[in-house]
PDB file of N, CA and C in Angstrom:
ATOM      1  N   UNK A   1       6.950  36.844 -30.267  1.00  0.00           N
ATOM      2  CA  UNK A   1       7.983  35.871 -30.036  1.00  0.00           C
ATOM      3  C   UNK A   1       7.497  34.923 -28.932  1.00  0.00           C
ATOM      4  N   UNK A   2       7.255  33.511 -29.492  1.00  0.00           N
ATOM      5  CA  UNK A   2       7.138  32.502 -28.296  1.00  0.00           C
ATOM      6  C   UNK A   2       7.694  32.440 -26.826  1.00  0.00           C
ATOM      7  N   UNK A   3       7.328  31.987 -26.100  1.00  0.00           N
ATOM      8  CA  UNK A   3       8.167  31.508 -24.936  1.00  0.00           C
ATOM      9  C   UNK A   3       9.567  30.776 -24.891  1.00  0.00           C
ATOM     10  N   UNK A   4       9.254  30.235 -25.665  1.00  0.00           N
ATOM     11  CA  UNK A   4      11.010  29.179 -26.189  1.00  0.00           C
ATOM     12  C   UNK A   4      11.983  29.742 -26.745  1.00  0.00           C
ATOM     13  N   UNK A   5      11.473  30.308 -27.855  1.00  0.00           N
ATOM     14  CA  UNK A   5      12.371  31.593 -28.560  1.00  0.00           C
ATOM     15  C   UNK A   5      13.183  32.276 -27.830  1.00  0.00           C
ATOM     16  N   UNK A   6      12.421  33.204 -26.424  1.00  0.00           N
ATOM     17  CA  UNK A   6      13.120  34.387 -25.892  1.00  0.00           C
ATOM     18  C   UNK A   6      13.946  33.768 -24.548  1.00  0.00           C
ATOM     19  N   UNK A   7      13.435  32.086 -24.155  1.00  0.00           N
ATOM     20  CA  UNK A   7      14.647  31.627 -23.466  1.00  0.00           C
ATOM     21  C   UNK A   7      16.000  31.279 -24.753  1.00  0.00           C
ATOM     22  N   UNK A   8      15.636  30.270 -25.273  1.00  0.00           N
ATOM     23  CA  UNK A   8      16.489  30.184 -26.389  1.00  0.00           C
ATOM     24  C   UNK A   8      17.472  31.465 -26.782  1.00  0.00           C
ATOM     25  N   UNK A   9      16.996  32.539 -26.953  1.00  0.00           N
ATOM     26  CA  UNK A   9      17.987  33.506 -27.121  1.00  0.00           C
ATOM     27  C   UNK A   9      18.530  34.520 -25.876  1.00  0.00           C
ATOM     28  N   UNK A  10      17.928  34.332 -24.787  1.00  0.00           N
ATOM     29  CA  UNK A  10      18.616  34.811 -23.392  1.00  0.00           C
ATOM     30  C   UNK A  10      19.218  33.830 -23.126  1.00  0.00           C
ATOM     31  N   UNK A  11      18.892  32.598 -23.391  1.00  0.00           N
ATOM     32  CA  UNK A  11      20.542  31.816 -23.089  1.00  0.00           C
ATOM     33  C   UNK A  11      21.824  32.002 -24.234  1.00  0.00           C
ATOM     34  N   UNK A  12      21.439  32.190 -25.238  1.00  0.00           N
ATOM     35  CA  UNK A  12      22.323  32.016 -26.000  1.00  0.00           C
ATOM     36  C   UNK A  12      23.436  33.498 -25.732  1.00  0.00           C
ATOM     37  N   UNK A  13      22.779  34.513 -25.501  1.00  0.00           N
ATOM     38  CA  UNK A  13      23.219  35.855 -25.096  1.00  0.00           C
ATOM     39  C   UNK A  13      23.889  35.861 -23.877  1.00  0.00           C
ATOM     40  N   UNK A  14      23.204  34.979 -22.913  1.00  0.00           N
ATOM     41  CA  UNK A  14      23.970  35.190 -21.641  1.00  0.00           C
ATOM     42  C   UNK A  14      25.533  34.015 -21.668  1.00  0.00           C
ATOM     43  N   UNK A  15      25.403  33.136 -22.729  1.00  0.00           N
ATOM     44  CA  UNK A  15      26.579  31.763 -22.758  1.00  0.00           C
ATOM     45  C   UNK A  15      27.591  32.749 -23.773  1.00  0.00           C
ATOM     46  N   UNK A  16      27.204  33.766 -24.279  1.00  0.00           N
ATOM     47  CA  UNK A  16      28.505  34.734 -25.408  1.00  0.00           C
ATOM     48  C   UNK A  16      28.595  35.489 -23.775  1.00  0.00           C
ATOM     49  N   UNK A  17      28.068  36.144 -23.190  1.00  0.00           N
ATOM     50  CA  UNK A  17      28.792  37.294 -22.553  1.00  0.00           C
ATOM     51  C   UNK A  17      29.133  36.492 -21.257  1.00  0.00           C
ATOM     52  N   UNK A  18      28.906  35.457 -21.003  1.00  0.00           N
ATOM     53  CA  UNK A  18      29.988  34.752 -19.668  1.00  0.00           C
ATOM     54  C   UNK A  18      31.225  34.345 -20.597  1.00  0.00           C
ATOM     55  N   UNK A  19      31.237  34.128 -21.952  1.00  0.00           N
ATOM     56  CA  UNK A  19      32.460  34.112 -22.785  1.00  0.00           C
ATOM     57  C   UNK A  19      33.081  34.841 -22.746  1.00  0.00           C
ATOM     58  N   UNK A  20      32.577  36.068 -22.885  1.00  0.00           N
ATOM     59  CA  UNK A  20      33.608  37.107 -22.987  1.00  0.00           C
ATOM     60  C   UNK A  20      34.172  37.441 -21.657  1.00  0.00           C
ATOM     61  N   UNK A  21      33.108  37.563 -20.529  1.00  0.00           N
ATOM     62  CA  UNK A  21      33.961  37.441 -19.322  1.00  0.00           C
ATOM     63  C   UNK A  21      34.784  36.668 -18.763  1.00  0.00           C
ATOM     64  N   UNK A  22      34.545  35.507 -19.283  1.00  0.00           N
ATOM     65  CA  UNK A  22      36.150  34.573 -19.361  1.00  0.00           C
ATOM     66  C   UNK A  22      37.358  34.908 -20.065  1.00  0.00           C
ATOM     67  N   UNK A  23      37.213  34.937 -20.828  1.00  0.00           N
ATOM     68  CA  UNK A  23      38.287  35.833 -21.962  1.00  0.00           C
ATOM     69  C   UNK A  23      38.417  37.049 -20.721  1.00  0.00           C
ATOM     70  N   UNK A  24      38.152  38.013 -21.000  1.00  0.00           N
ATOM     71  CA  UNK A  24      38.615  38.965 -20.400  1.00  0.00           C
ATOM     72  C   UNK A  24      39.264  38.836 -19.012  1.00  0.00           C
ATOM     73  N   UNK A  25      38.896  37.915 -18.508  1.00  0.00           N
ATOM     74  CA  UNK A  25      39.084  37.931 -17.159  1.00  0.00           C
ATOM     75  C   UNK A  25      40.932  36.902 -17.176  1.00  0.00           C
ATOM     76  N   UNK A  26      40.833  36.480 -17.952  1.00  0.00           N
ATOM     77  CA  UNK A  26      42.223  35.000 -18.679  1.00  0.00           C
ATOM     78  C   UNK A  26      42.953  36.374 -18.835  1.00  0.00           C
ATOM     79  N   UNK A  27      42.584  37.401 -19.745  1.00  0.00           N
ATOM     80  CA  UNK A  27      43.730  37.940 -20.319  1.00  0.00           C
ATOM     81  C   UNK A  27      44.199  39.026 -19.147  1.00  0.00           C
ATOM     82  N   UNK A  28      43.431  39.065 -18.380  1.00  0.00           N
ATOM     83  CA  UNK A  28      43.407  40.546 -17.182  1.00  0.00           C
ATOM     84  C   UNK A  28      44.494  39.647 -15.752  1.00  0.00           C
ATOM     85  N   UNK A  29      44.021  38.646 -15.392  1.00  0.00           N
ATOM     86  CA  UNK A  29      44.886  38.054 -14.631  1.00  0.00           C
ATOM     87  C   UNK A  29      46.314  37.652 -15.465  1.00  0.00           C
ATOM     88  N   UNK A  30      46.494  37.519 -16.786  1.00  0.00           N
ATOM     89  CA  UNK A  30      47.366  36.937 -17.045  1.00  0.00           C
ATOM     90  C   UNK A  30      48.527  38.294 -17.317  1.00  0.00           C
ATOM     91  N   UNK A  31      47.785  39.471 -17.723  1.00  0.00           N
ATOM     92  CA  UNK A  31      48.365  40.647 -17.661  1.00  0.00           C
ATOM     93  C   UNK A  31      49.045  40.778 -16.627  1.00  0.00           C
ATOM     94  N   UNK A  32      48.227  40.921 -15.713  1.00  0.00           N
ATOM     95  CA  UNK A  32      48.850  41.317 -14.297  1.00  0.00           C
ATOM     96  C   UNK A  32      49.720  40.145 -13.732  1.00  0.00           C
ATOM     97  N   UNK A  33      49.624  39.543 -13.950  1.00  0.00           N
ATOM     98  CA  UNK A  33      50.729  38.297 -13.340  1.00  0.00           C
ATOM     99  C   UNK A  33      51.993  38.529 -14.003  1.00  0.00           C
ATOM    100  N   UNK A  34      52.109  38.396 -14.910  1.00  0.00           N
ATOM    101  CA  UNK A  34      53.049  38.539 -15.542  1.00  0.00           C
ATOM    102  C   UNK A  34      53.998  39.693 -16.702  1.00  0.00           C
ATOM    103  N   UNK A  35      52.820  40.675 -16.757  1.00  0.00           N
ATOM    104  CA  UNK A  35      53.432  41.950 -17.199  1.00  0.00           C
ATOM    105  C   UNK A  35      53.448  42.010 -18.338  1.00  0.00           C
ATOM    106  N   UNK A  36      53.381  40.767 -18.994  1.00  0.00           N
ATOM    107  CA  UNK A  36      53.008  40.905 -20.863  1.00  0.00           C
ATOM    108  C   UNK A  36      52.079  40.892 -21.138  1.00  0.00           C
ATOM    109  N   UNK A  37      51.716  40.864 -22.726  1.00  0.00           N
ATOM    110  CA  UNK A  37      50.551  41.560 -23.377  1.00  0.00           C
ATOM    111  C   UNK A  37      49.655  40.114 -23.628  1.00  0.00           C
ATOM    112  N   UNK A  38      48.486  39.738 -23.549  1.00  0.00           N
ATOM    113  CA  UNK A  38      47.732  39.007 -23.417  1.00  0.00           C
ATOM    114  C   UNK A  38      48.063  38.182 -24.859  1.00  0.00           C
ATOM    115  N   UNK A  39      48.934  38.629 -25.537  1.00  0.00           N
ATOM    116  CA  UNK A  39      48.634  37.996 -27.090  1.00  0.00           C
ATOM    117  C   UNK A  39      49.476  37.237 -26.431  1.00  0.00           C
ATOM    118  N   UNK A  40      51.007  37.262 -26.021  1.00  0.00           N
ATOM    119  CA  UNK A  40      51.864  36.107 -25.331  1.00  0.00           C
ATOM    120  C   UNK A  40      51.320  35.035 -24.871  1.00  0.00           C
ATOM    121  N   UNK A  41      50.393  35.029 -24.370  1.00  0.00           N
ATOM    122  CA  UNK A  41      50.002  33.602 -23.644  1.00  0.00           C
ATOM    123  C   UNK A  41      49.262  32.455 -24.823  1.00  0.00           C
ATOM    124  N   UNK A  42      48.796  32.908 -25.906  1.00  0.00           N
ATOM    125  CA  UNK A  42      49.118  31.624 -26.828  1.00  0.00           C
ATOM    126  C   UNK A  42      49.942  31.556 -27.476  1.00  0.00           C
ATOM    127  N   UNK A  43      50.897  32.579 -28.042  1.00  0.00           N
ATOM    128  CA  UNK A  43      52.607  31.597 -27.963  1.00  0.00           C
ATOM    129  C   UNK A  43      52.932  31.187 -27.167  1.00  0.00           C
ATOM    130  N   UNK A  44      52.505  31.375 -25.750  1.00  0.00           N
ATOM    131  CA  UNK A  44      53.624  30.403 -24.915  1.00  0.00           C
ATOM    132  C   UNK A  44      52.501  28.821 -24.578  1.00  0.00           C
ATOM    133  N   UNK A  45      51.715  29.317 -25.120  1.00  0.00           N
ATOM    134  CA  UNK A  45      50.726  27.706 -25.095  1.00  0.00           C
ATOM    135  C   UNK A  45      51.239  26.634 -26.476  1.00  0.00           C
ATOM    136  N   UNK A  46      51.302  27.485 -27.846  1.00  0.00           N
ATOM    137  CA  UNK A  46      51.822  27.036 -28.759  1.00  0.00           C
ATOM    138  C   UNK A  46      53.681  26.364 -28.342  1.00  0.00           C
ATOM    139  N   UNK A  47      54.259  27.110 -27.683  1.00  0.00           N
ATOM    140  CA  UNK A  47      55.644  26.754 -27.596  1.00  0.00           C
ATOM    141  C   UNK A  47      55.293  25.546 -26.409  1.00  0.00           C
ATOM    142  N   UNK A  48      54.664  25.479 -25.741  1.00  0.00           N
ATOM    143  CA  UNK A  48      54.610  24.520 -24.407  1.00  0.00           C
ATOM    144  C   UNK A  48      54.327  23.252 -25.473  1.00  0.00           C
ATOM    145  N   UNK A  49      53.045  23.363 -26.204  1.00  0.00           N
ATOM    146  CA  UNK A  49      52.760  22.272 -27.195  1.00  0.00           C
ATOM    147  C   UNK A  49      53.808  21.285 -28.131  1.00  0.00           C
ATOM    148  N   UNK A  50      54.296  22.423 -28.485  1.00  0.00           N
ATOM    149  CA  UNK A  50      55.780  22.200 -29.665  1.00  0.00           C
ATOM    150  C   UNK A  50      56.692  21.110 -28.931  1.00  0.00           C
ATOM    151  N   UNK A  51      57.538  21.719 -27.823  1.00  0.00           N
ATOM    152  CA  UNK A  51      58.646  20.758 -27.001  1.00  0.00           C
ATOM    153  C   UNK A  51      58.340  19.502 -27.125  1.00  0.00           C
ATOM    154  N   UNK A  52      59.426  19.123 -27.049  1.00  0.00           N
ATOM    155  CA  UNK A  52      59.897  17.536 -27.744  1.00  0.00           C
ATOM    156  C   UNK A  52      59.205  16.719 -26.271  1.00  0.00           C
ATOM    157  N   UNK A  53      58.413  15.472 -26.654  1.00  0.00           N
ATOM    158  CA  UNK A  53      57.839  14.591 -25.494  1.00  0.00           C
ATOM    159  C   UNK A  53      59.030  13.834 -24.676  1.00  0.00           C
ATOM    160  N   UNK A  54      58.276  14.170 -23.108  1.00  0.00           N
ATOM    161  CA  UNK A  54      59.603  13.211 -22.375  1.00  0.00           C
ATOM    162  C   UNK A  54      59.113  11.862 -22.195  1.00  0.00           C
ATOM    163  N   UNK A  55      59.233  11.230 -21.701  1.00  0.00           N
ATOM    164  CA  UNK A  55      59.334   9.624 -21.767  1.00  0.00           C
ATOM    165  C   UNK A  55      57.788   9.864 -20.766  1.00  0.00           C
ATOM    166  N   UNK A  56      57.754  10.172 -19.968  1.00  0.00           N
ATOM    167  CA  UNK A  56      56.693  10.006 -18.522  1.00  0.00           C
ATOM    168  C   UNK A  56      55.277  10.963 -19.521  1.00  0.00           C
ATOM    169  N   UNK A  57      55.743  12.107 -20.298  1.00  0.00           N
ATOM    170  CA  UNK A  57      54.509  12.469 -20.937  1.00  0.00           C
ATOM    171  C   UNK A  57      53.871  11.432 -21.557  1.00  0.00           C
ATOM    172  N   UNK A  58      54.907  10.594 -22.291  1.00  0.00           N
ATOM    173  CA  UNK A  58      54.016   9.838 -23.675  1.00  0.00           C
ATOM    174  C   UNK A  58      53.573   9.211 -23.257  1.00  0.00           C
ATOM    175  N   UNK A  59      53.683   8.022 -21.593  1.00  0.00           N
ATOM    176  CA  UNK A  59      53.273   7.304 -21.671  1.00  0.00           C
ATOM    177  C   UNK A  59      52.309   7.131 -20.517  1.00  0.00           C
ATOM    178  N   UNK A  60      52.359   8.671 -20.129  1.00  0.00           N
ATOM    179  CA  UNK A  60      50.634   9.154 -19.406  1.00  0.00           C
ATOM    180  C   UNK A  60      49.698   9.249 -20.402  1.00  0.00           C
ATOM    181  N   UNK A  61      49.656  10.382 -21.112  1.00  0.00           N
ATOM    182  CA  UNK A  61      49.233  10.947 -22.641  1.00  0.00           C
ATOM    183  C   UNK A  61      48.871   9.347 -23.347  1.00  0.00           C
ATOM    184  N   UNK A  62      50.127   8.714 -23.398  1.00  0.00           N
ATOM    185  CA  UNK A  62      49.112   7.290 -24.403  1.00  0.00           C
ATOM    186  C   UNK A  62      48.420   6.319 -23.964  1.00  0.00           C
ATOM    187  N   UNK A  63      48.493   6.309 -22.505  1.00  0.00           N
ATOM    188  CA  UNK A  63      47.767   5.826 -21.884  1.00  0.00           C
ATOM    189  C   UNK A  63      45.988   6.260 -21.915  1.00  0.00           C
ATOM    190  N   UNK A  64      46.008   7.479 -21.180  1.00  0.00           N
ATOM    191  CA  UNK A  64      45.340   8.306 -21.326  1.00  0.00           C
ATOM    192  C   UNK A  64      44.064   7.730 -22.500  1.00  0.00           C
ATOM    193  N   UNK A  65      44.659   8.522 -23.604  1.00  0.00           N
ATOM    194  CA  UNK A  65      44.221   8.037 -25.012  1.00  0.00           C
ATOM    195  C   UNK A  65      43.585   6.693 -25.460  1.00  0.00           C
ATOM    196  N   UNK A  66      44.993   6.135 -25.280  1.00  0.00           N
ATOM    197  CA  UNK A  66      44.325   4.386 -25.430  1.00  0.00           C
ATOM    198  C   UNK A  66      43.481   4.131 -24.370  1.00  0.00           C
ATOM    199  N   UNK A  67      43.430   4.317 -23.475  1.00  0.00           N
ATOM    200  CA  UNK A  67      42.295   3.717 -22.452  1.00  0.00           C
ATOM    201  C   UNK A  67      41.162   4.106 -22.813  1.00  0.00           C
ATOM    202  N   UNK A  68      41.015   5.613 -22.923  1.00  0.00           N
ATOM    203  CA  UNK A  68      40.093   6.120 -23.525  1.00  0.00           C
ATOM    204  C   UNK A  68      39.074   4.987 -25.116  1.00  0.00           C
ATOM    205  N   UNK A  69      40.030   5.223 -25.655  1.00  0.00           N
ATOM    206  CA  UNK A  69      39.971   4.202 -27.033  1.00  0.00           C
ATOM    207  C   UNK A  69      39.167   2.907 -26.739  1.00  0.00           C
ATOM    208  N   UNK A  70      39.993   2.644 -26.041  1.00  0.00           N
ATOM    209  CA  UNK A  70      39.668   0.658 -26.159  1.00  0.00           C
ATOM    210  C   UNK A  70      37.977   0.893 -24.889  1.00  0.00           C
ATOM    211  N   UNK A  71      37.659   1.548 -24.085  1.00  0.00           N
ATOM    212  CA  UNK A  71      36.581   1.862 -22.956  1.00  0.00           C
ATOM    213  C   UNK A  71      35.481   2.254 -24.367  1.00  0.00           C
ATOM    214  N   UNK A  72      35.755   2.994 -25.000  1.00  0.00           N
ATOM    215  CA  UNK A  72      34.498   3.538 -26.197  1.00  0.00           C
ATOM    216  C   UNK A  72      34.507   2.243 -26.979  1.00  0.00           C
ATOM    217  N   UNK A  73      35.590   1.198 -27.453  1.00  0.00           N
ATOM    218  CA  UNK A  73      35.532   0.540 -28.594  1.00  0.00           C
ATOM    219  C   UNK A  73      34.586  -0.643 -27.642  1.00  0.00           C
ATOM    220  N   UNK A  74      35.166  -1.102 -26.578  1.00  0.00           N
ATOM    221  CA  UNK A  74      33.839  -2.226 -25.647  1.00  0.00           C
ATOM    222  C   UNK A  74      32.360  -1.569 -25.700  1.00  0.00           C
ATOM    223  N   UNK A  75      32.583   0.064 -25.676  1.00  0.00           N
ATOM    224  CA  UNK A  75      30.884   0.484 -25.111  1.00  0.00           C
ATOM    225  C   UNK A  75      29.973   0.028 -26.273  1.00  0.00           C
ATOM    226  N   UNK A  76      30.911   0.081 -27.320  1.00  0.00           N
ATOM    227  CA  UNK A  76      30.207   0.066 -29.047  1.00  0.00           C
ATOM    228  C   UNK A  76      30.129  -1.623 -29.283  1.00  0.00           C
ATOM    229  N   UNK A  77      31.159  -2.092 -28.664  1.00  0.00           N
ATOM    230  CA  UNK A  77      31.051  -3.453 -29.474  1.00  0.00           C
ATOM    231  C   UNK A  77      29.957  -4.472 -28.328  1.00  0.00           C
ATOM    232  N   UNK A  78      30.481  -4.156 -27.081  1.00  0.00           N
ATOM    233  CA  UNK A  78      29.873  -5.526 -26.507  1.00  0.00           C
ATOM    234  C   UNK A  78      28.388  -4.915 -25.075  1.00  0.00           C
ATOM    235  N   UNK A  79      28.886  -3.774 -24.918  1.00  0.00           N
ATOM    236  CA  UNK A  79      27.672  -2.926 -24.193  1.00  0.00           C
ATOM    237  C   UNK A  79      26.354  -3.310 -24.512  1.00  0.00           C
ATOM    238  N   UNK A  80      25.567  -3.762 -23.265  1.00  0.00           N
ATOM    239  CA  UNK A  80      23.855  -3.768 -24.255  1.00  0.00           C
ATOM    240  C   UNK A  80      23.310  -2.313 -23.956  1.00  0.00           C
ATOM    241  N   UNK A  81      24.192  -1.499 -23.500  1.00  0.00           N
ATOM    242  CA  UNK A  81      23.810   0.474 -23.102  1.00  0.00           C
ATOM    243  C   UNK A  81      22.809   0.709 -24.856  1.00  0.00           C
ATOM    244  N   UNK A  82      23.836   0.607 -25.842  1.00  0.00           N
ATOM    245  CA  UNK A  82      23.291   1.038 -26.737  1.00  0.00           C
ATOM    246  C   UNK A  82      23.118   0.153 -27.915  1.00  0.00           C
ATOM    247  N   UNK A  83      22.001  -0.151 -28.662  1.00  0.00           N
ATOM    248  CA  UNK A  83      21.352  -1.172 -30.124  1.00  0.00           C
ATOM    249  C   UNK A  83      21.018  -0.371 -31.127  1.00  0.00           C
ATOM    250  N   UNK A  84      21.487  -1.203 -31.903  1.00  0.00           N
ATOM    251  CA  UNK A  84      20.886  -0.596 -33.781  1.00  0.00           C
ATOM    252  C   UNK A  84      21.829   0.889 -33.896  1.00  0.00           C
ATOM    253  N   UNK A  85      21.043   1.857 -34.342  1.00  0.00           N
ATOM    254  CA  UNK A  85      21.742   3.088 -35.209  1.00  0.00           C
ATOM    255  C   UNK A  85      22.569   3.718 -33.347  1.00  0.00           C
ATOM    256  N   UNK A  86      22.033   3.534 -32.556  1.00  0.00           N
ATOM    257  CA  UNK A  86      22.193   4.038 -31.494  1.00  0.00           C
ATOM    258  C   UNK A  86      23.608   3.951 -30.889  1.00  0.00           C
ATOM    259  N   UNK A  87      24.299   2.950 -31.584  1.00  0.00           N
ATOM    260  CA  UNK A  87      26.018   2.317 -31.339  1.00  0.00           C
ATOM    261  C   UNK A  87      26.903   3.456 -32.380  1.00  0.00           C
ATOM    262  N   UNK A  88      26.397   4.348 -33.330  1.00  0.00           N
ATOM    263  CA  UNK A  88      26.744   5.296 -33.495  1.00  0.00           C
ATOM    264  C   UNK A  88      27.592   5.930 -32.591  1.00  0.00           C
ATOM    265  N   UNK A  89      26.685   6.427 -32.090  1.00  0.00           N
ATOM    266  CA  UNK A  89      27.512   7.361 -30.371  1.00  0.00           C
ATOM    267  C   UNK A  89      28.613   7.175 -30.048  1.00  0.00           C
ATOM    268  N   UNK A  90      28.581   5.780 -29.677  1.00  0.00           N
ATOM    269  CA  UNK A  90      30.140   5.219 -28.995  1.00  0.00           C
ATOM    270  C   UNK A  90      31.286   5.119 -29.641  1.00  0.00           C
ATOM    271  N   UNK A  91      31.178   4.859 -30.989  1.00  0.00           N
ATOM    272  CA  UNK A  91      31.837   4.953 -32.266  1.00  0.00           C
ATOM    273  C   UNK A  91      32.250   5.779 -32.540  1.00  0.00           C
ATOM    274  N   UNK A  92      31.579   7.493 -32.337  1.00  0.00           N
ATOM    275  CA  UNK A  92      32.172   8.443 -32.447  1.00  0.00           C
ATOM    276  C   UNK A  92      33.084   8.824 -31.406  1.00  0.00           C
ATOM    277  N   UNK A  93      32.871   8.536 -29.898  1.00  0.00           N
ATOM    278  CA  UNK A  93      33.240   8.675 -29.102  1.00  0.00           C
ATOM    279  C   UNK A  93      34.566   7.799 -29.153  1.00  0.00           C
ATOM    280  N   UNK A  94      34.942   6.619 -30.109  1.00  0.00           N
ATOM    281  CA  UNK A  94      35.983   6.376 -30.148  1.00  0.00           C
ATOM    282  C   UNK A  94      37.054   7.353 -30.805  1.00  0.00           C
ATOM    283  N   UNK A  95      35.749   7.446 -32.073  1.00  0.00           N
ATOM    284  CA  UNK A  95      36.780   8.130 -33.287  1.00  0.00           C
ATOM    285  C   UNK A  95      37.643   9.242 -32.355  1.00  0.00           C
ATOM    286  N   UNK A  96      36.858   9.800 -31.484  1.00  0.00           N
ATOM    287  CA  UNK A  96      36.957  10.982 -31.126  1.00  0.00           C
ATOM    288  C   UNK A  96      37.974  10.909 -30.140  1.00  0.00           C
ATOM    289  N   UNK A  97      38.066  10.076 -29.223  1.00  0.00           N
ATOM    290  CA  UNK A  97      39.809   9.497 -28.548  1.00  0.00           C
ATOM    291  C   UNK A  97      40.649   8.848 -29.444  1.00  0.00           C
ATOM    292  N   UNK A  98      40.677   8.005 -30.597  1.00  0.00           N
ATOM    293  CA  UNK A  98      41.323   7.135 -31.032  1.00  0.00           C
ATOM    294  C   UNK A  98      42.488   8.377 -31.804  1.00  0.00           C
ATOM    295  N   UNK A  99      41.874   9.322 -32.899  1.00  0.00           N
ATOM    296  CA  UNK A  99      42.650  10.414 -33.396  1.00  0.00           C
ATOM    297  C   UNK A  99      43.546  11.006 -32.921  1.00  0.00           C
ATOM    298  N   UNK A 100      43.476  11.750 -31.754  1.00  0.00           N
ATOM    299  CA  UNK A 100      44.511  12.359 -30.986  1.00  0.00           C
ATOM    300  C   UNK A 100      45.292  11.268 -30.659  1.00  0.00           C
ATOM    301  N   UNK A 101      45.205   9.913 -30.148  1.00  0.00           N
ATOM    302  CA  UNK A 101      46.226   9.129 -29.494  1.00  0.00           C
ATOM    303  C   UNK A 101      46.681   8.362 -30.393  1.00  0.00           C
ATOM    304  N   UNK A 102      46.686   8.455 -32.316  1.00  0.00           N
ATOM    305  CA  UNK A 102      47.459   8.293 -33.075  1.00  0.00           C
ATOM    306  C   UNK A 102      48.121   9.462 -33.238  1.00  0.00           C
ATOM    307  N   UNK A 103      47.621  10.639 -33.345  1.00  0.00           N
ATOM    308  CA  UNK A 103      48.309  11.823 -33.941  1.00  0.00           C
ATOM    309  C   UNK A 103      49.567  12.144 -32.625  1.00  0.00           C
ATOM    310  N   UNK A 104      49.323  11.748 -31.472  1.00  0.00           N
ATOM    311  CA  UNK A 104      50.797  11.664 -30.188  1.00  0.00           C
ATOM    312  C   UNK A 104      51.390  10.472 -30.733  1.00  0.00           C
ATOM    313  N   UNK A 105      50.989   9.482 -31.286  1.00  0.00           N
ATOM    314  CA  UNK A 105      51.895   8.388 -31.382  1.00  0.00           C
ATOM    315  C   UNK A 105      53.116   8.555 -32.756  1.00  0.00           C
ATOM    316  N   UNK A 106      51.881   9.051 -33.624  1.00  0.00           N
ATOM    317  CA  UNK A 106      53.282   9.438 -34.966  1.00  0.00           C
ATOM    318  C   UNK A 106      53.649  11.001 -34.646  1.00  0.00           C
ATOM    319  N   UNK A 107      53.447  11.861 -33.578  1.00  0.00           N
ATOM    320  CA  UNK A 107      54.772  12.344 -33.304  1.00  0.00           C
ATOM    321  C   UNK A 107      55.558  12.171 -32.250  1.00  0.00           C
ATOM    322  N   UNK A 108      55.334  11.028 -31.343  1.00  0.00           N
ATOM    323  CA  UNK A 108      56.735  10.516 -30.602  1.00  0.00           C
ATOM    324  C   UNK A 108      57.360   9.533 -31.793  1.00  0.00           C
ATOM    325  N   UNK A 109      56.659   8.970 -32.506  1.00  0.00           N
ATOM    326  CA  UNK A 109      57.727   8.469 -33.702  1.00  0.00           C
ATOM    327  C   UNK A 109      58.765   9.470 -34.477  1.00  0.00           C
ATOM    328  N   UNK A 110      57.863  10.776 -35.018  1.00  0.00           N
ATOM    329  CA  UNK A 110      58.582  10.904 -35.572  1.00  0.00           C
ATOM    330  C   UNK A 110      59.730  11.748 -34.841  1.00  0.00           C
ATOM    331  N   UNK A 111      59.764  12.279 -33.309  1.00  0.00           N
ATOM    332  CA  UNK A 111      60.599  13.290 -33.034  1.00  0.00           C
ATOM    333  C   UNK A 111      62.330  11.669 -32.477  1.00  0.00           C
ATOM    334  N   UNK A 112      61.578  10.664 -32.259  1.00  0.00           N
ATOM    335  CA  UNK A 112      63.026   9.522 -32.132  1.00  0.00           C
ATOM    336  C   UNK A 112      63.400   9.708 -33.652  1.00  0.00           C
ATOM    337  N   UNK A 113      62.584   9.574 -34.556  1.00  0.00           N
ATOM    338  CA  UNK A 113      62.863   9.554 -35.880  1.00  0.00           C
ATOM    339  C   UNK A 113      64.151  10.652 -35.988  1.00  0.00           C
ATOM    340  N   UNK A 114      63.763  11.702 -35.980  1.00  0.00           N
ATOM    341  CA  UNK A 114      64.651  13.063 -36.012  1.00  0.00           C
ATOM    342  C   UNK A 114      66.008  12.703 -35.125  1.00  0.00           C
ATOM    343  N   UNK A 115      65.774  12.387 -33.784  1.00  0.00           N
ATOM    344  CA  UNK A 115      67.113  11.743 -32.915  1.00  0.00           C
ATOM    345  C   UNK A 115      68.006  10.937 -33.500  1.00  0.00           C
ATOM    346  N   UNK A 116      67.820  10.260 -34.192  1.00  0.00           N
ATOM    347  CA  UNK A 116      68.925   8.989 -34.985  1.00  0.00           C
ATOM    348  C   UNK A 116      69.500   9.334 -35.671  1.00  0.00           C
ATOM    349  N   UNK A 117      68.880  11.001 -36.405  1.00  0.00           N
ATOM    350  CA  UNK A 117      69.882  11.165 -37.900  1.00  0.00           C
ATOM    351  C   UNK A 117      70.792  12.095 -36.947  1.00  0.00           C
TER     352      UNK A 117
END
């Protein structure tokens, strides 16, 4: 086995078992803090997610987002950082903010939506 190989796979071995010691260590403090069973804490991440947006979330959160958005859409369009196939990058880097800060926008639409009826 090469030299590259056996770093290549002592890192890859040592980046799973600092994983797992994260994990373990999330579910061990979260045990003890609070006395429930480690599976609780992503329902209560899922239920934190769920709740209906308040006015000051959406328009940190879409801020957030859109700034994000429109900072990647200049890097791609008018930046001389990156030329030719290389404007790729930034493009993704939009796609990659632009998604989430539609997917918050049609659901603060749709939860006013739900309010009216």
């Amino acid at each position: 086995m090469s030299y590259d190989t056996k770093i290549l796979l002592l890192t890859f071995m040592g980046s799973v078992l600092l994983a797992l010691a994260y994990l373990f260590l999330k579910d061990f403090l979260y045990t003890k803090t609070t006395g429930r069973p480690a599976s609780e804490r992503y329902r209560e991440r899922v239920a934190r997610w769920n709740r209906p947006l308040t006015r000051s979330k959406y328009i940190s959160v879409s801020l957030l987002y859109g700034l994000a958005t429109l900072m990647f859409a200049y890097i791609a369009g008018w930046s001389e950082e990156y030329k030719g196939w290389s404007r790729l990058i930034p493009v993704g880097w939009m796609i990659y903010a632009g998604l989430p800060f539609y997917h918050f926008q049609r659901r603060w639409h749709k939860q006013h939506a739900g309010l009216g009826n």
